[in-house]
Protein backbone atom coordinates (compact mmCIF):
# COMPACT_ATOMS: atom_id res chain seq x y z
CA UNK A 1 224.95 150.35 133.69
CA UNK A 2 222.98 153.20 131.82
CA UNK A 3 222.28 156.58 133.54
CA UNK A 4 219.09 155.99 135.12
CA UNK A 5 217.87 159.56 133.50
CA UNK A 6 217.70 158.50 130.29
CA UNK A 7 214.77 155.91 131.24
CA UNK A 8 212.40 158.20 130.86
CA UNK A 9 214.21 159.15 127.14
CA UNK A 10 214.46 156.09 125.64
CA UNK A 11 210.33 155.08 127.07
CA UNK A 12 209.22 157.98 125.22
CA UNK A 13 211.21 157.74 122.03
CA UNK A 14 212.73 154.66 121.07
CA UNK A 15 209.96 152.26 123.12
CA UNK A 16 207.46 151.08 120.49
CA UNK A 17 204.64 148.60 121.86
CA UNK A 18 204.54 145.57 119.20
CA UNK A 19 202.63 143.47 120.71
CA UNK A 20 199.59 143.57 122.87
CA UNK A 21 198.64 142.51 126.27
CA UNK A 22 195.01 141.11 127.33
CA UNK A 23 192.98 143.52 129.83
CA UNK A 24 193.89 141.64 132.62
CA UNK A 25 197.76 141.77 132.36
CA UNK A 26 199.30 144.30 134.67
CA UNK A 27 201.91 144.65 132.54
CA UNK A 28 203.60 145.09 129.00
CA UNK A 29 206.32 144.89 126.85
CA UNK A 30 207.58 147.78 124.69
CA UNK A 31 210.40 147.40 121.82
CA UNK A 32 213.32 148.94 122.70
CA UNK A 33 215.20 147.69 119.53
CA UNK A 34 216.89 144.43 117.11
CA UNK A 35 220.33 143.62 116.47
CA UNK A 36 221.27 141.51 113.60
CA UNK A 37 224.38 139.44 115.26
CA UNK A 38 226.76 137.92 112.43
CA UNK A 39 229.90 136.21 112.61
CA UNK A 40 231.80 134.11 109.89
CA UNK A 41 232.97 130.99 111.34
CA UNK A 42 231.08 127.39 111.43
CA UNK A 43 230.39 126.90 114.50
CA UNK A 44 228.33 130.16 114.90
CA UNK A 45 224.11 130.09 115.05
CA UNK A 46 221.30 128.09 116.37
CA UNK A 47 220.98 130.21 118.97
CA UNK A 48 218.88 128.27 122.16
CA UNK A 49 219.76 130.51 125.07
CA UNK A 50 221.54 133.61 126.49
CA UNK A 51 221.93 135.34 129.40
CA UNK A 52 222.62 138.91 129.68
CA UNK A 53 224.81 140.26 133.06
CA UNK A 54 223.24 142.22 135.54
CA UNK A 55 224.59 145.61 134.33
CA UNK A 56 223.87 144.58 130.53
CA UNK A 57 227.13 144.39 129.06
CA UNK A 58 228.26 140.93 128.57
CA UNK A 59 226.78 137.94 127.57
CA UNK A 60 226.64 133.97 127.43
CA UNK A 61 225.03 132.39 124.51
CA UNK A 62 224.51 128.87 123.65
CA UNK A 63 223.89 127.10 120.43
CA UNK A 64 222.21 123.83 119.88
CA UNK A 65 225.44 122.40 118.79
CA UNK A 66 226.87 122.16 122.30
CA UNK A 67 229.14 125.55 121.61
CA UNK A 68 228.89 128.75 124.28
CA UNK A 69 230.12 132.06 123.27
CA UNK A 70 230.41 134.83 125.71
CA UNK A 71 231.70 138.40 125.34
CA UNK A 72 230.79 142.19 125.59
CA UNK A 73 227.95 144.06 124.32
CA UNK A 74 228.56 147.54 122.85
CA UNK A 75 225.53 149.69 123.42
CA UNK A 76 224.79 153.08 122.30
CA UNK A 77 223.97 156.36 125.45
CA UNK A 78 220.36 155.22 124.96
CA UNK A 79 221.15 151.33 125.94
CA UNK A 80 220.55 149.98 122.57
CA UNK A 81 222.47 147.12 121.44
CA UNK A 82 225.12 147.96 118.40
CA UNK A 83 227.64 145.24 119.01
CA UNK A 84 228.32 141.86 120.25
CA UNK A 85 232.35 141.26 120.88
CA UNK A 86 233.05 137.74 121.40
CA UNK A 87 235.69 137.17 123.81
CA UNK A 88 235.78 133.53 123.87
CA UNK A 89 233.70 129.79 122.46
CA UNK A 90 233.78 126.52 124.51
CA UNK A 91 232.84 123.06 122.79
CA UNK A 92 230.83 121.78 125.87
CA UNK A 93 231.97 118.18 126.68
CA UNK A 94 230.49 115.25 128.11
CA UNK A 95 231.15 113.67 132.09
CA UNK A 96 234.56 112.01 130.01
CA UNK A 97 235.33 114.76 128.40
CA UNK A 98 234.72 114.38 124.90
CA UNK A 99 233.31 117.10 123.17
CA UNK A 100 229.61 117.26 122.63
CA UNK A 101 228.47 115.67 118.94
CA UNK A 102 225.39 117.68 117.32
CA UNK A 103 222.38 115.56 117.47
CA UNK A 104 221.23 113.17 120.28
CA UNK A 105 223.98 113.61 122.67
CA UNK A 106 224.51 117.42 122.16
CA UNK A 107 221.28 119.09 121.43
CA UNK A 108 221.99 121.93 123.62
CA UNK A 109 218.57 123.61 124.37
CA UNK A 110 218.35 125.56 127.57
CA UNK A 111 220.98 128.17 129.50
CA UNK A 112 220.68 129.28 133.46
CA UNK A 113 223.62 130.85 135.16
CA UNK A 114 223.44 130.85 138.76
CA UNK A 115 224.30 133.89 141.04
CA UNK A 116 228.15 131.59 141.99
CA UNK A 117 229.08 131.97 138.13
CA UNK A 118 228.12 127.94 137.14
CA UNK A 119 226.65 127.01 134.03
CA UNK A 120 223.69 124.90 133.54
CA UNK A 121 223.04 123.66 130.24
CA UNK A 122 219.39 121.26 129.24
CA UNK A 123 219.64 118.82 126.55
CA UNK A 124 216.85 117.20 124.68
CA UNK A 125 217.43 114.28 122.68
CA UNK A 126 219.13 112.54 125.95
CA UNK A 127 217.51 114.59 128.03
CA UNK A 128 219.28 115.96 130.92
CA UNK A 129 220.93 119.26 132.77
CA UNK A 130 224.65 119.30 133.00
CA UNK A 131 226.57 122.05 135.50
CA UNK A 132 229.78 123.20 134.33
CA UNK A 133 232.20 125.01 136.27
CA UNK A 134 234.64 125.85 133.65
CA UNK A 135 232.93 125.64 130.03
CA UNK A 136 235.76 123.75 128.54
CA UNK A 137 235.91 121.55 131.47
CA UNK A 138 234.09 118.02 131.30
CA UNK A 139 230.35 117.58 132.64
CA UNK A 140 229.74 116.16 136.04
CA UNK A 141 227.55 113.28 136.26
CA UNK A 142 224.13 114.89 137.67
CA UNK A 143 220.72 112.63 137.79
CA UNK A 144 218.58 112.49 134.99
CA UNK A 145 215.31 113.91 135.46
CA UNK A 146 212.04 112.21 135.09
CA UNK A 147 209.79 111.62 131.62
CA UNK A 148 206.85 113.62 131.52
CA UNK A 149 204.29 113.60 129.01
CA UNK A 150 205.42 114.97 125.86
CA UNK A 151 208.96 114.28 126.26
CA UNK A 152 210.57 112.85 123.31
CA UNK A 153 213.74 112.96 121.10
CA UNK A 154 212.85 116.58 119.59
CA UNK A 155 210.86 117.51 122.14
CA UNK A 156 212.91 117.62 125.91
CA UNK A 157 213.67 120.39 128.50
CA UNK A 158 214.28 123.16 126.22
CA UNK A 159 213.93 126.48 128.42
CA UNK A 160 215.97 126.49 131.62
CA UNK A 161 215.73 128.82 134.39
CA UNK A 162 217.80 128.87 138.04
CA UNK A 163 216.33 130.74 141.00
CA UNK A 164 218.72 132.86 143.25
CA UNK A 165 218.55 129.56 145.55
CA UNK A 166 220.01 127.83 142.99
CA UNK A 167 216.90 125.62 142.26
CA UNK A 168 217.09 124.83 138.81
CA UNK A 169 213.42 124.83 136.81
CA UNK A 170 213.06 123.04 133.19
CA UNK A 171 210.20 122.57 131.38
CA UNK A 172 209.84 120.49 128.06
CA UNK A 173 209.31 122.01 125.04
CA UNK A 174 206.17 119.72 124.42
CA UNK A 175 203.06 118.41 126.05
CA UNK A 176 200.86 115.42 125.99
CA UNK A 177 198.95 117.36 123.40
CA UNK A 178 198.25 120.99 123.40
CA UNK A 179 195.45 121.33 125.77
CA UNK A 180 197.70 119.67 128.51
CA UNK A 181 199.72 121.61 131.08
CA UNK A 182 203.51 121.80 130.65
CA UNK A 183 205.21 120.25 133.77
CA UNK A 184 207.97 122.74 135.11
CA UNK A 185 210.66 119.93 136.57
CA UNK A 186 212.88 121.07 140.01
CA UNK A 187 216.07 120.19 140.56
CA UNK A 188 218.08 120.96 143.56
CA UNK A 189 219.97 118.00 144.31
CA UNK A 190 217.73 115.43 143.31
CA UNK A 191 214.09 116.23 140.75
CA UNK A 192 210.88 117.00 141.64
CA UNK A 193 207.36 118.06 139.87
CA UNK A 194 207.42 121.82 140.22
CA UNK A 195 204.08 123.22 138.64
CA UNK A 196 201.88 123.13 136.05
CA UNK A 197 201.59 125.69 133.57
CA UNK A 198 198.63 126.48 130.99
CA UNK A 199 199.33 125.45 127.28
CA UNK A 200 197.53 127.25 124.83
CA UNK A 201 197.33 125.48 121.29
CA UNK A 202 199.81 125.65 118.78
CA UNK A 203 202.12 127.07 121.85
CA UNK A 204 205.48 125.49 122.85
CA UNK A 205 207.68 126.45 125.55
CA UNK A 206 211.38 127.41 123.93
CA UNK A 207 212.99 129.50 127.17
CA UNK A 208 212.85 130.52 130.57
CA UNK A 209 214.35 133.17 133.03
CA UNK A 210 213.72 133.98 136.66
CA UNK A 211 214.01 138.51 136.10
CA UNK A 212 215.28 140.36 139.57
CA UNK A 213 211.67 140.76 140.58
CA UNK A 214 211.33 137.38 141.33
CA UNK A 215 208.69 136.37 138.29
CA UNK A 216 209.36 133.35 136.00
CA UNK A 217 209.32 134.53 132.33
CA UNK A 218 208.00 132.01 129.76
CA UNK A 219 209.16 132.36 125.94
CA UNK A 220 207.03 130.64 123.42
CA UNK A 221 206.97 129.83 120.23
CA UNK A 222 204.56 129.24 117.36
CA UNK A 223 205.55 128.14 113.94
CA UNK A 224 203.33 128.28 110.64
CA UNK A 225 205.05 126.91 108.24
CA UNK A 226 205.78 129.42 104.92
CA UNK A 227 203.75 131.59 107.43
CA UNK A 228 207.19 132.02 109.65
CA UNK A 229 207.21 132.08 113.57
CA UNK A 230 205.44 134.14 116.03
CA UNK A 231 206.43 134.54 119.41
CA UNK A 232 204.90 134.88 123.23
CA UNK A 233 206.25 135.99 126.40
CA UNK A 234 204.89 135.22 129.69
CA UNK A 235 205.15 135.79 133.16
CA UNK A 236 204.09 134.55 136.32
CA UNK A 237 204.91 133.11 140.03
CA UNK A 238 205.93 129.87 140.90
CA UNK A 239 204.65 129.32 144.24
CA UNK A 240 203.77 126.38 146.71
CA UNK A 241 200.34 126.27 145.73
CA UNK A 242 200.84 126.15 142.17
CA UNK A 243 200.93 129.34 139.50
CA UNK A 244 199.58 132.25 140.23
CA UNK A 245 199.23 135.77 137.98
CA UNK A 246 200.03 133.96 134.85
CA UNK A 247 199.96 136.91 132.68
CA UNK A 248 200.55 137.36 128.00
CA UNK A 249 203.46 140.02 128.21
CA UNK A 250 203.97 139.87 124.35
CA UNK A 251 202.56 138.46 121.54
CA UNK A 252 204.47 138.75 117.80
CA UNK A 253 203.12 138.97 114.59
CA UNK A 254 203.85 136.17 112.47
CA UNK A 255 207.33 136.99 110.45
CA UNK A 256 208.00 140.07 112.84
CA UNK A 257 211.13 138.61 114.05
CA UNK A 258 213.24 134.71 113.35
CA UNK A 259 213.03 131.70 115.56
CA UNK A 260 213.14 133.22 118.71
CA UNK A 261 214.79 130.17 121.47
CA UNK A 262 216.54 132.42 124.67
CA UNK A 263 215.42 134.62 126.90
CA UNK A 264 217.16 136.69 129.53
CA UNK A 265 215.48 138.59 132.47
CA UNK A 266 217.46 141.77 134.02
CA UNK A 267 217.57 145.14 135.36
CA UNK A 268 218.77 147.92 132.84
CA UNK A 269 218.51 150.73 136.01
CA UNK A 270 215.65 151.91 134.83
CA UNK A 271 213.36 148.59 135.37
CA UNK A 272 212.94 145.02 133.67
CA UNK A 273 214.22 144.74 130.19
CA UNK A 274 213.96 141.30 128.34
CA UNK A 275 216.58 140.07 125.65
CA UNK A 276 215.92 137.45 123.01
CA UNK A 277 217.86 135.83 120.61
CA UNK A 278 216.77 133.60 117.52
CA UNK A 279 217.87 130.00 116.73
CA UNK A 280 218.83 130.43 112.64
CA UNK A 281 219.00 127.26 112.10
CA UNK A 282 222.32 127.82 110.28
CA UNK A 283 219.92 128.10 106.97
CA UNK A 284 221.40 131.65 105.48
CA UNK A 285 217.47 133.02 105.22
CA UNK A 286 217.18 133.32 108.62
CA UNK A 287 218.79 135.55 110.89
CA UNK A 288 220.77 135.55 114.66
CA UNK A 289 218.80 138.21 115.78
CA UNK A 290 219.33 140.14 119.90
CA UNK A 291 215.73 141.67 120.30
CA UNK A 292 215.01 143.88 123.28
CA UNK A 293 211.80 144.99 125.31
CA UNK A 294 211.06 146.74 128.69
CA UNK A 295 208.89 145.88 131.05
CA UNK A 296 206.13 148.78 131.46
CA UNK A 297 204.02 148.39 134.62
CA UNK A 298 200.28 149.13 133.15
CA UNK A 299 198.41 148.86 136.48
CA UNK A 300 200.88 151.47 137.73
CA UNK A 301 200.34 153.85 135.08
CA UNK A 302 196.64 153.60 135.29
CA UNK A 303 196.37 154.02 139.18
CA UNK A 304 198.28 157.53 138.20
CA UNK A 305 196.06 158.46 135.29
């Protein structure tokens, strides 16, 4: 983990605000910086998910292609990311144990590790979660989980999330249309309607995280065409009665960064930071890029001003 005295260091040097938050958001997210991640070997990009360890040194990341990597992250004495080691790649199988086919069967979408090391993985295509306790070991058979509106071949649970209870939370990428709620799916054994959570035109949900501080994070994607991709992060509380504090934490420009598809939640020592990572498509103009913010607490900061 990083010395917790350099928080103050990196706020006020390296942390650049790039996107905006609306007046009623209590909080913000400030750059903290971009690492282009490349690796020669074909079975490497389309990036869907990550997750980031608790001290923020190693990593799991999952393709769309049914591979995981996972390794170490070299970061500089300011925390910035300057490396990605891989220390090992897993073709994800199926319940038999044949590896995972790209396409309908293997459109791996969505990445949640729970606090007991297992690995949850959301398809769409044949929608479904799979729980792996060994990543080269074959998928149990779990239940499939309901169709809700929007749900189709290209269009399934693409952001996972697990809560420290192990409750897992998906919610499809797509809605009825894009002025109806996304429904955020439970599963703990057997599936249940969560939530629902606001869609905002042109808006689809690509990833999710639970962060330490109990919030549900939302990434979100918009895509323009020629006009490249913007991206949206969210966050807000899952409760009993529905979602409360749903706040904008981030908002891109269009063409600031790629396709971004994973997000990861975690405590750097300092506070919340947030890592993303970009889905390239495997076209060679775009880009497998780790993007970094922290989480700056603006109602704080204005109580002290």
């Amino acid at each position: 983990m990083f010395h917790r005295r350099l928080g103050a260091l990196i706020g006020a040097a390296l942390s650049v605000a790039l996107g905006t938050a609306p007046a009623h958001a209590d909080a913000v997210l400030d750059h903290v910086g971009t690492y282009v991640w490349e690796r020669d070997e074909a079975s490497f990009g389309g990036f869907s998910g990550i997750e980031i360890s608790s001290d923020g040194t190693s990593f799991h990341a999952l393709t769309d292609r049914s591979h995981l990597y996972w390794g170490s992250i070299q970061r500089d004495e300011l925390g910035i990311v300057r490396g990605m080691t891989v220390a090992g790649r897993a073709h994800l199988k199926d319940s038999a144990g044949n590896p995972l086919p790209p396409g309908y069967t293997g459109d791996s979408e969505g990445l949640a590790i729970g606090p007991d090391g297992r690995i949850h993985v959301s398809f769409e295509g044949l929608d479904r979660v799979a729980t792996y306790e060994d990543p080269d070991a074959p998928a149990p058979r779990l239940p499939r989980p309901p169709q809700v509106p929007g749900m189709g071949q290209n269009a399934g649970l693409e952001a996972l999330a697990i809560r420290d209870d192990g409750t897992l939370v998906a919610v499809p990428e797509r809605s009825a249309n894009e002025t109806t709620p996304f429904t955020a799916l439970a599963f703990d054994g057997s599936w249940s309607k969560l939530a629902t959570i606001r869609r905002d035109p042109r808006w689809l949900a690509v990833g999710a995280d639970f962060g330490p501080d109990g919030w549900f994070y939302l990434l979100e994607r918009d895509f323009r065409g020629v006009l490249g991709f913007a991206s949206r992060v969210r966050r807000m509380r899952l409760t009993a009665d529905g979602v409360q504090d749903d706040q904008v934490l981030l908002e891109t420009r269009l063409l600031q960064y790629d396709n971004l598809e994973g997000i990861s939640v975690w405590d750097d020592g300092t506070g919340i930071r947030v890592t993303l990572i970009s889905d390239d498509n495997f076209l060679f103009l775009q880009r497998t890029e780790i993007v970094e913010y922290r989480l700056r607490d603006t109602h704080a900061q204005a109580l002290r001003n």
